[in-house]
PDB file of N, CA and C in Angstrom:
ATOM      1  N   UNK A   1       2.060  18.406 -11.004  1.00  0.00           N
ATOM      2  CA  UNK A   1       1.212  17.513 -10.241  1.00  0.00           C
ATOM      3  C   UNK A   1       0.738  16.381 -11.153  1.00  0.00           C
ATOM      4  N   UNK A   2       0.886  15.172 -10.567  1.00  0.00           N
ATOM      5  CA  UNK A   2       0.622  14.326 -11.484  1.00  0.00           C
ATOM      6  C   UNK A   2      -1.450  13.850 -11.029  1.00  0.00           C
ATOM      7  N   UNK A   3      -2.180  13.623 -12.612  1.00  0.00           N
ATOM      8  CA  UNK A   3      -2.906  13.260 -12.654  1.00  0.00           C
ATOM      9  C   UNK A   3      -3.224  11.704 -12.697  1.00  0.00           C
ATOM     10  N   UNK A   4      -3.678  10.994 -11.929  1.00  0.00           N
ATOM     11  CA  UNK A   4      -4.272   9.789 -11.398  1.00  0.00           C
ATOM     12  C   UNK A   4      -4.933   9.229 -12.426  1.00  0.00           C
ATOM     13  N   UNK A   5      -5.274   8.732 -13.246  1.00  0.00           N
ATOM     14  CA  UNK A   5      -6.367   8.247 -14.459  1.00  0.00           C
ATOM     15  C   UNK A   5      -6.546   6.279 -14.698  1.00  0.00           C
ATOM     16  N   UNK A   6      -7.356   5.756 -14.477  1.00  0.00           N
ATOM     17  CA  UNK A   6      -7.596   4.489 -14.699  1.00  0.00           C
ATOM     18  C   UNK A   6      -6.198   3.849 -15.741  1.00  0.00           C
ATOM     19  N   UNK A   7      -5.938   4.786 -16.580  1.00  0.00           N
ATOM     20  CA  UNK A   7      -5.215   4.259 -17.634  1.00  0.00           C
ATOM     21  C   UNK A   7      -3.259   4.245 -17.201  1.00  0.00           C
ATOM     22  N   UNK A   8      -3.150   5.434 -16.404  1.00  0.00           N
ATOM     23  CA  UNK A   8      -1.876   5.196 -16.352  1.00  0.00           C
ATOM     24  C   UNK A   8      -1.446   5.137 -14.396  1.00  0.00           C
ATOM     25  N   UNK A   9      -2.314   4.326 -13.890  1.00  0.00           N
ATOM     26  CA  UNK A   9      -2.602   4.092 -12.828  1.00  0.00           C
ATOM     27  C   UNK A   9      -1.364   2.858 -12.222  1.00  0.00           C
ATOM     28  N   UNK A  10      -0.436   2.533 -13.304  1.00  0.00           N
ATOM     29  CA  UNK A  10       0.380   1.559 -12.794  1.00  0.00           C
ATOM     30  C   UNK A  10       1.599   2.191 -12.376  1.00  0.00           C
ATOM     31  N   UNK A  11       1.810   2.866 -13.559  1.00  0.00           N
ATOM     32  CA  UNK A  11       2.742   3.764 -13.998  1.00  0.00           C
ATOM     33  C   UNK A  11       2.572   4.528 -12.280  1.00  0.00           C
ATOM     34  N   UNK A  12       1.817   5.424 -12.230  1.00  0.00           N
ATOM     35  CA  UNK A  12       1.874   6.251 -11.036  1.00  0.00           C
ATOM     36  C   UNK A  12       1.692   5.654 -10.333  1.00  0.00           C
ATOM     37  N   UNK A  13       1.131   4.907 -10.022  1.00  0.00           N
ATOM     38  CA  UNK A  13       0.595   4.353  -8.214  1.00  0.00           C
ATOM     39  C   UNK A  13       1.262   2.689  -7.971  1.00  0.00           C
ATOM     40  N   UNK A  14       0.763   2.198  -8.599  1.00  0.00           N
ATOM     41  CA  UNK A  14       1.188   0.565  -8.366  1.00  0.00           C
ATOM     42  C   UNK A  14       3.356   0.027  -8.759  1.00  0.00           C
ATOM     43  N   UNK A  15       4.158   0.518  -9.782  1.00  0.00           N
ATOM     44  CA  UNK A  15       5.397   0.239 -10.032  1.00  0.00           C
ATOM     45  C   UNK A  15       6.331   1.607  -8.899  1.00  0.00           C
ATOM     46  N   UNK A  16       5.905   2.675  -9.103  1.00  0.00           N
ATOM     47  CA  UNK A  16       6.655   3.399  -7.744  1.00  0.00           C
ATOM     48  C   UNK A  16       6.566   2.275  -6.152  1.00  0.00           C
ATOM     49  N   UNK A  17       5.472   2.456  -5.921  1.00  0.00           N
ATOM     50  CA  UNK A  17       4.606   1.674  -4.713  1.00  0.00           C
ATOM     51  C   UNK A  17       5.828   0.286  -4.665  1.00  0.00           C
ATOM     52  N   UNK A  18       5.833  -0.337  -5.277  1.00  0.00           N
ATOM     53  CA  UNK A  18       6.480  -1.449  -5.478  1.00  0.00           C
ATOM     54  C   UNK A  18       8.211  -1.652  -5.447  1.00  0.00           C
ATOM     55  N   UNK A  19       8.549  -0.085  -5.691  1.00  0.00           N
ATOM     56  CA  UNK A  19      10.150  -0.168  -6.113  1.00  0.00           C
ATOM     57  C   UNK A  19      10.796   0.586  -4.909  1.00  0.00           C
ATOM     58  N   UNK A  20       9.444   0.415  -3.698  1.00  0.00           N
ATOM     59  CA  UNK A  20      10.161   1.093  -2.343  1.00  0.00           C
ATOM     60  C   UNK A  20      10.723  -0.131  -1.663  1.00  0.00           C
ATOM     61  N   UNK A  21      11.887   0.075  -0.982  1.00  0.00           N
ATOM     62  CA  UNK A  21      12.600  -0.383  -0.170  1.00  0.00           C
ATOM     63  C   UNK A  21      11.894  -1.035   1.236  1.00  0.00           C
ATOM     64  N   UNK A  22      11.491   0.075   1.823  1.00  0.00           N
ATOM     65  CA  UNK A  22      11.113  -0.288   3.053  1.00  0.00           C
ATOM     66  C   UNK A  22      10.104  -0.093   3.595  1.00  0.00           C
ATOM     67  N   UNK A  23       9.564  -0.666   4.190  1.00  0.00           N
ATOM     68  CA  UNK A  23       8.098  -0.436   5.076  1.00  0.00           C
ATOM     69  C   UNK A  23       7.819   0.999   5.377  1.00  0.00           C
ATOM     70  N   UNK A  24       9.129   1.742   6.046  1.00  0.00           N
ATOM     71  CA  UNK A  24       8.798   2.843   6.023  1.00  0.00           C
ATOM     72  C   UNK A  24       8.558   4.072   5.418  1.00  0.00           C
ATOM     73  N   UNK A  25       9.407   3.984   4.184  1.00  0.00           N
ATOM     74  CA  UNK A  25       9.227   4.682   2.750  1.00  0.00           C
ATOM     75  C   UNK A  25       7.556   4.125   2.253  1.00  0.00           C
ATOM     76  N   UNK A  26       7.198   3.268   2.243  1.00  0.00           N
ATOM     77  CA  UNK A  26       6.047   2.576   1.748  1.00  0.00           C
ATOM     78  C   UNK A  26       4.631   3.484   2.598  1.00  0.00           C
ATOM     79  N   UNK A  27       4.852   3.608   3.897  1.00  0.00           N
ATOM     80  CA  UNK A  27       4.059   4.534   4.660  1.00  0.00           C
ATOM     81  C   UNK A  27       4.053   5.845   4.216  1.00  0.00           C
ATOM     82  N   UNK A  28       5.161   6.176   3.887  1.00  0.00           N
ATOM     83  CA  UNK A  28       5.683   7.728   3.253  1.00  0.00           C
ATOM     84  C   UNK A  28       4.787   8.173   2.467  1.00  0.00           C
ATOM     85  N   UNK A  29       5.077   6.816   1.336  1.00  0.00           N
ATOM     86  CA  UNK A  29       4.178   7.286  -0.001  1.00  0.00           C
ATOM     87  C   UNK A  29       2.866   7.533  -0.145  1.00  0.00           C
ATOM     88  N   UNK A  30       2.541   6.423   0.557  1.00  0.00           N
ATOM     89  CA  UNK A  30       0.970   6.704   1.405  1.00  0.00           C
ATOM     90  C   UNK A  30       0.584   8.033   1.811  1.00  0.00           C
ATOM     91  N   UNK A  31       1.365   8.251   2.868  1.00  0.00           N
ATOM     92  CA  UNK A  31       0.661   9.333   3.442  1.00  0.00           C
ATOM     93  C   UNK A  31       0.662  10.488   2.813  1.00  0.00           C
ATOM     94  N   UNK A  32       1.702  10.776   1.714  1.00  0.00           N
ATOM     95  CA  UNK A  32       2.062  11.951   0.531  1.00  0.00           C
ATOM     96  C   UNK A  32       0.565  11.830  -0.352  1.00  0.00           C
ATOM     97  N   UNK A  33       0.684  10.536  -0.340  1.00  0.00           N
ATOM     98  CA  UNK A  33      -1.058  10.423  -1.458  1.00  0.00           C
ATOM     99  C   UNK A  33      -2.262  10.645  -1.075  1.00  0.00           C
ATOM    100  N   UNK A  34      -2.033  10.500  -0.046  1.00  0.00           N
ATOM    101  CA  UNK A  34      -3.221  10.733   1.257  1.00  0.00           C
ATOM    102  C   UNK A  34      -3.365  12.393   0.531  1.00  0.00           C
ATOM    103  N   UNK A  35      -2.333  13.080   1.528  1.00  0.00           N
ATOM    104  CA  UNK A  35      -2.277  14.759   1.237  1.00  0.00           C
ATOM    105  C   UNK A  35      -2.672  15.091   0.102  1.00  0.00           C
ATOM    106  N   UNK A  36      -2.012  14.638  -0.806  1.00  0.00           N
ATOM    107  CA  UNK A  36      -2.308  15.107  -2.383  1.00  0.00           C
ATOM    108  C   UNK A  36      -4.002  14.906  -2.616  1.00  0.00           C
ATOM    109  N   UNK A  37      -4.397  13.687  -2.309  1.00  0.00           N
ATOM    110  CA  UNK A  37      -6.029  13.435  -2.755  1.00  0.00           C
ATOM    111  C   UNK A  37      -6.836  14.548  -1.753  1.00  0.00           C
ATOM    112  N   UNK A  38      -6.230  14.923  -0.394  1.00  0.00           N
ATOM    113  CA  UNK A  38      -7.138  15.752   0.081  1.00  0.00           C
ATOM    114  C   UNK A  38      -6.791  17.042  -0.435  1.00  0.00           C
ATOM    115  N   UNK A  39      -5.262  17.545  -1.111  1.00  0.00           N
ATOM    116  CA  UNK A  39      -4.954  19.617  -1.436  1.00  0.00           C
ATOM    117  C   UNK A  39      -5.890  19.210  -2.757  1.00  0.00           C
ATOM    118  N   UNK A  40      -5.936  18.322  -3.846  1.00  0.00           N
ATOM    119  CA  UNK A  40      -6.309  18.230  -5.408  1.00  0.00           C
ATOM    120  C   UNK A  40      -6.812  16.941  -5.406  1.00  0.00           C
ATOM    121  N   UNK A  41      -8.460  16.768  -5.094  1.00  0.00           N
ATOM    122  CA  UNK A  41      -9.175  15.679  -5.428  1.00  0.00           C
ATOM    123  C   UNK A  41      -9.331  15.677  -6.714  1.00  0.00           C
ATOM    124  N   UNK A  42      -9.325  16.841  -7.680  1.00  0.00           N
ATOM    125  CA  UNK A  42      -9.369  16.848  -9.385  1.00  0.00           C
ATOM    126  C   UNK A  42      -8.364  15.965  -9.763  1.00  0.00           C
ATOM    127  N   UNK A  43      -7.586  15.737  -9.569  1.00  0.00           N
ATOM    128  CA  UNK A  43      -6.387  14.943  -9.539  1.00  0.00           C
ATOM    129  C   UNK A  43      -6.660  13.466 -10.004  1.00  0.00           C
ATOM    130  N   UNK A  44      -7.814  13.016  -9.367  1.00  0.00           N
ATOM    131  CA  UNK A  44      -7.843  11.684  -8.875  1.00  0.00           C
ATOM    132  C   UNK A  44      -9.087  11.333  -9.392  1.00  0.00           C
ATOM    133  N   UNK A  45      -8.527  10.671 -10.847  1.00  0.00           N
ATOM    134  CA  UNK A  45      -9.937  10.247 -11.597  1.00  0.00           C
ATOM    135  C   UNK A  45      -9.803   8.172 -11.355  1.00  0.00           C
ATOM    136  N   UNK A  46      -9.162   8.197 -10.447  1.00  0.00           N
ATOM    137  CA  UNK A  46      -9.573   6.238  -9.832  1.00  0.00           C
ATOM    138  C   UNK A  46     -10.461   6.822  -8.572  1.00  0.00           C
ATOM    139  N   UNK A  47     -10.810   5.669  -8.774  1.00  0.00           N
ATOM    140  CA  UNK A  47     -11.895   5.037  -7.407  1.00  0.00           C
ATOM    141  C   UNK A  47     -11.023   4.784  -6.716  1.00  0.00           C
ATOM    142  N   UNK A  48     -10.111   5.616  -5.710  1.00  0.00           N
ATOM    143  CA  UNK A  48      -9.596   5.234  -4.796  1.00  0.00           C
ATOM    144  C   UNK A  48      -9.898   6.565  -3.769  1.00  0.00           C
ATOM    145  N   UNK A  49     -10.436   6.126  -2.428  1.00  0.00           N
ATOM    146  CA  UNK A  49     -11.006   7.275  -1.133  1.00  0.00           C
ATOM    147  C   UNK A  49      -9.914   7.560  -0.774  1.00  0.00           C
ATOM    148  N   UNK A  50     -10.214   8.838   0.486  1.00  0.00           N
ATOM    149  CA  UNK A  50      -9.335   9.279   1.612  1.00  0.00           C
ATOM    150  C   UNK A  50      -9.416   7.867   2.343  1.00  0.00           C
ATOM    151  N   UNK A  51     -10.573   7.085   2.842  1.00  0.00           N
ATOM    152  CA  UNK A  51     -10.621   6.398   3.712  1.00  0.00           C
ATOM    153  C   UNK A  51      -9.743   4.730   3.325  1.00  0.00           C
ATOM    154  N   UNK A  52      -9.956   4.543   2.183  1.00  0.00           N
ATOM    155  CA  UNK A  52      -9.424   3.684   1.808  1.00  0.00           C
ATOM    156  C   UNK A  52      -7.223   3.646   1.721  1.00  0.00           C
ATOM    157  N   UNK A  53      -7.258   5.153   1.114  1.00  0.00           N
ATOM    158  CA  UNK A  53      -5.929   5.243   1.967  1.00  0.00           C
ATOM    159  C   UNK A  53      -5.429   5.223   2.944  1.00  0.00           C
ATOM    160  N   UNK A  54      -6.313   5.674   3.866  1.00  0.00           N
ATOM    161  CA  UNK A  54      -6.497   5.353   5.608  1.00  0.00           C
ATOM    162  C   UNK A  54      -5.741   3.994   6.342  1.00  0.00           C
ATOM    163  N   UNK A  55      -6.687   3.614   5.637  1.00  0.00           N
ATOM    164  CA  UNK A  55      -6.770   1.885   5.904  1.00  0.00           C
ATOM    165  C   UNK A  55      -5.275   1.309   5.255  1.00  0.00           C
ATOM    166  N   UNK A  56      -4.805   1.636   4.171  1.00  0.00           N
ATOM    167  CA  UNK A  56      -3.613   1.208   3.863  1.00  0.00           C
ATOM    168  C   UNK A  56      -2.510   1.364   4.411  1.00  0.00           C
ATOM    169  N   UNK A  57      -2.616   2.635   5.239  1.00  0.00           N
ATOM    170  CA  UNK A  57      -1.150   3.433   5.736  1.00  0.00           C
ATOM    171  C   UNK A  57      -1.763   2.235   7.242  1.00  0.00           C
ATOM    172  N   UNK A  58      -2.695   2.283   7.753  1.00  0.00           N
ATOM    173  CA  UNK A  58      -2.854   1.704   8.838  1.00  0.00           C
ATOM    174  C   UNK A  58      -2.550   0.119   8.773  1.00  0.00           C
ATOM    175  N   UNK A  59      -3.027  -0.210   7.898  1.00  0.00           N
ATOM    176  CA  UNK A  59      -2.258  -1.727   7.693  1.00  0.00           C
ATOM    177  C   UNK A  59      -0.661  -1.941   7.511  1.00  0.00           C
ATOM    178  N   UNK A  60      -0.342  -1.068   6.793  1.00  0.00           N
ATOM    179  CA  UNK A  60       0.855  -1.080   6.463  1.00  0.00           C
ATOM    180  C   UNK A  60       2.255  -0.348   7.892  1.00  0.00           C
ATOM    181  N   UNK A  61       1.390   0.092   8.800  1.00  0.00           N
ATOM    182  CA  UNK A  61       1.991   0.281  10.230  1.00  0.00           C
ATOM    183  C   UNK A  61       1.377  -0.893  11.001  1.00  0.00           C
ATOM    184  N   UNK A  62       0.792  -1.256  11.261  1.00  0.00           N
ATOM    185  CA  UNK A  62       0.834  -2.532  12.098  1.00  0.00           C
ATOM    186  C   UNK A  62       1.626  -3.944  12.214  1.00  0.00           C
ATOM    187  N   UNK A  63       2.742  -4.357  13.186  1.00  0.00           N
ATOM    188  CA  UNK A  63       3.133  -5.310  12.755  1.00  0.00           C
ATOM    189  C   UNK A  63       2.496  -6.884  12.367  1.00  0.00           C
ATOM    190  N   UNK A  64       2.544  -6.984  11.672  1.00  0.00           N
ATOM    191  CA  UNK A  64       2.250  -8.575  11.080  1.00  0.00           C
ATOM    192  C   UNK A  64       3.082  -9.867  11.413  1.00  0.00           C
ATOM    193  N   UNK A  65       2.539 -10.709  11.684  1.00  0.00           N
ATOM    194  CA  UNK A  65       3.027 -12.021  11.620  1.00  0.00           C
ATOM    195  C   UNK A  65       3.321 -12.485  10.011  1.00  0.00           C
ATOM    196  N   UNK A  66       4.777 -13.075   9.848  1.00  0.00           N
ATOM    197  CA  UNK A  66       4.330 -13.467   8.203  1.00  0.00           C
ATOM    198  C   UNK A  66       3.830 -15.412   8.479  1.00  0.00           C
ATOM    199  N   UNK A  67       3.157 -15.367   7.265  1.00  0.00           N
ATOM    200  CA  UNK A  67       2.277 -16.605   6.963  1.00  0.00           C
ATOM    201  C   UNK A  67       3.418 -17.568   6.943  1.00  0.00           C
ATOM    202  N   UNK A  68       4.120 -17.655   6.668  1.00  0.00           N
ATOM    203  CA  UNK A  68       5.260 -18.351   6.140  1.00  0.00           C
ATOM    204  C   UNK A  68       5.706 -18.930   7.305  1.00  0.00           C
ATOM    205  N   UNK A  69       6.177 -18.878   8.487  1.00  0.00           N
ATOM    206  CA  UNK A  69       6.492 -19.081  10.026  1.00  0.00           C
ATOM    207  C   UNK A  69       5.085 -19.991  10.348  1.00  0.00           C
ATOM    208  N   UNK A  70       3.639 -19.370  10.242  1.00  0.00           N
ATOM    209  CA  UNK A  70       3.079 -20.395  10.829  1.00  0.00           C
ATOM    210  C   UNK A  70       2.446 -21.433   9.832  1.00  0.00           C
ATOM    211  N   UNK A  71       2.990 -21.595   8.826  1.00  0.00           N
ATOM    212  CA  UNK A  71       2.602 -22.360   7.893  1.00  0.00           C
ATOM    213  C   UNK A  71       4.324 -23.707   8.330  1.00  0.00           C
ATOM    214  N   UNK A  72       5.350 -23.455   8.374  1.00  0.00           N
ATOM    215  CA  UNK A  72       6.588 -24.031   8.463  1.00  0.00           C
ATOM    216  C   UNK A  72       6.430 -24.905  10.216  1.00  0.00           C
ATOM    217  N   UNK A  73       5.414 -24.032  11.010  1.00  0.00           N
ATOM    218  CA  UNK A  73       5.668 -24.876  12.191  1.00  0.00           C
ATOM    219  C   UNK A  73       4.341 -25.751  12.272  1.00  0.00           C
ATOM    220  N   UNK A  74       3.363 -25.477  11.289  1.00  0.00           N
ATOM    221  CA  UNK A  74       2.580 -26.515  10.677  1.00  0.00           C
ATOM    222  C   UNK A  74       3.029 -27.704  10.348  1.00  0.00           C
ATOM    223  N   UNK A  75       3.323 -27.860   9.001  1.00  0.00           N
ATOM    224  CA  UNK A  75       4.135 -28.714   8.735  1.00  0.00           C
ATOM    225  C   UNK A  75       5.339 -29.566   9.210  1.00  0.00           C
ATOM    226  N   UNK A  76       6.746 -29.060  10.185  1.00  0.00           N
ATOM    227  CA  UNK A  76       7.217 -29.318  11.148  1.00  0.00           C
ATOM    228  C   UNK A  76       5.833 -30.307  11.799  1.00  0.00           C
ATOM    229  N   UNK A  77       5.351 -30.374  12.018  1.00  0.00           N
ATOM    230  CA  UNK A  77       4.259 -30.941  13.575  1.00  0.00           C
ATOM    231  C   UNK A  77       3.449 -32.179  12.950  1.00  0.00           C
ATOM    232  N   UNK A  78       3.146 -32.176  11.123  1.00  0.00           N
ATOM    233  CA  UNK A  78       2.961 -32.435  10.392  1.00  0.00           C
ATOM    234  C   UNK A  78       3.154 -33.769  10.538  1.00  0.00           C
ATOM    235  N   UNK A  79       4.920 -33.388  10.385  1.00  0.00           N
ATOM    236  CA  UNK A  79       5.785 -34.575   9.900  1.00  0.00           C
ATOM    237  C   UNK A  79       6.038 -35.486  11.101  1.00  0.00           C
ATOM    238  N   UNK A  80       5.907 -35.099  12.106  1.00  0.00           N
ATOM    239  CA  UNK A  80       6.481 -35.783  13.547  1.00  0.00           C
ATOM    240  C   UNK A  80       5.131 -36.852  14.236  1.00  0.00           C
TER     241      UNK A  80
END
């Protein structure tokens, strides 16, 4: 079981997190971390909640508009 610690917090949480493929693997991981912080909260010496993982898996299922589309038909309208 891996331990969570301020110090190697990239290493575990942030470069995995990052080297997923897809939105839906990305939910995966989430929700695995979710579980883990609730079987072994000893685990988890960051400031990071159940609730705050919550919120991530839930953002990270909702579809989004990307910025990029309404920033391009901005500009488009811009120019005319």
């Amino acid at each position: 079981m891996t331990k969570y610690t301020q110090q190697n917090k990239t290493e575990t949480l942030y470069q995995p997190f990052q080297a997923l493929p897809t939105k839906k693997t990305k939910i995966k991981f989430l929700e695995n971390l979710l579980q883990e912080r609730k079987d072994f909260p000893e685990n988890f010496k960051i400031k990071l909640t159940q609730k705050q993982i919550q919120n991530l898996i839930i953002n990270w299922q909702s579809k989004r508009q990307s910025n990029k589309d309404s920033t391009d038909d901005t500009t488009l309208n811009d120019m005319k």
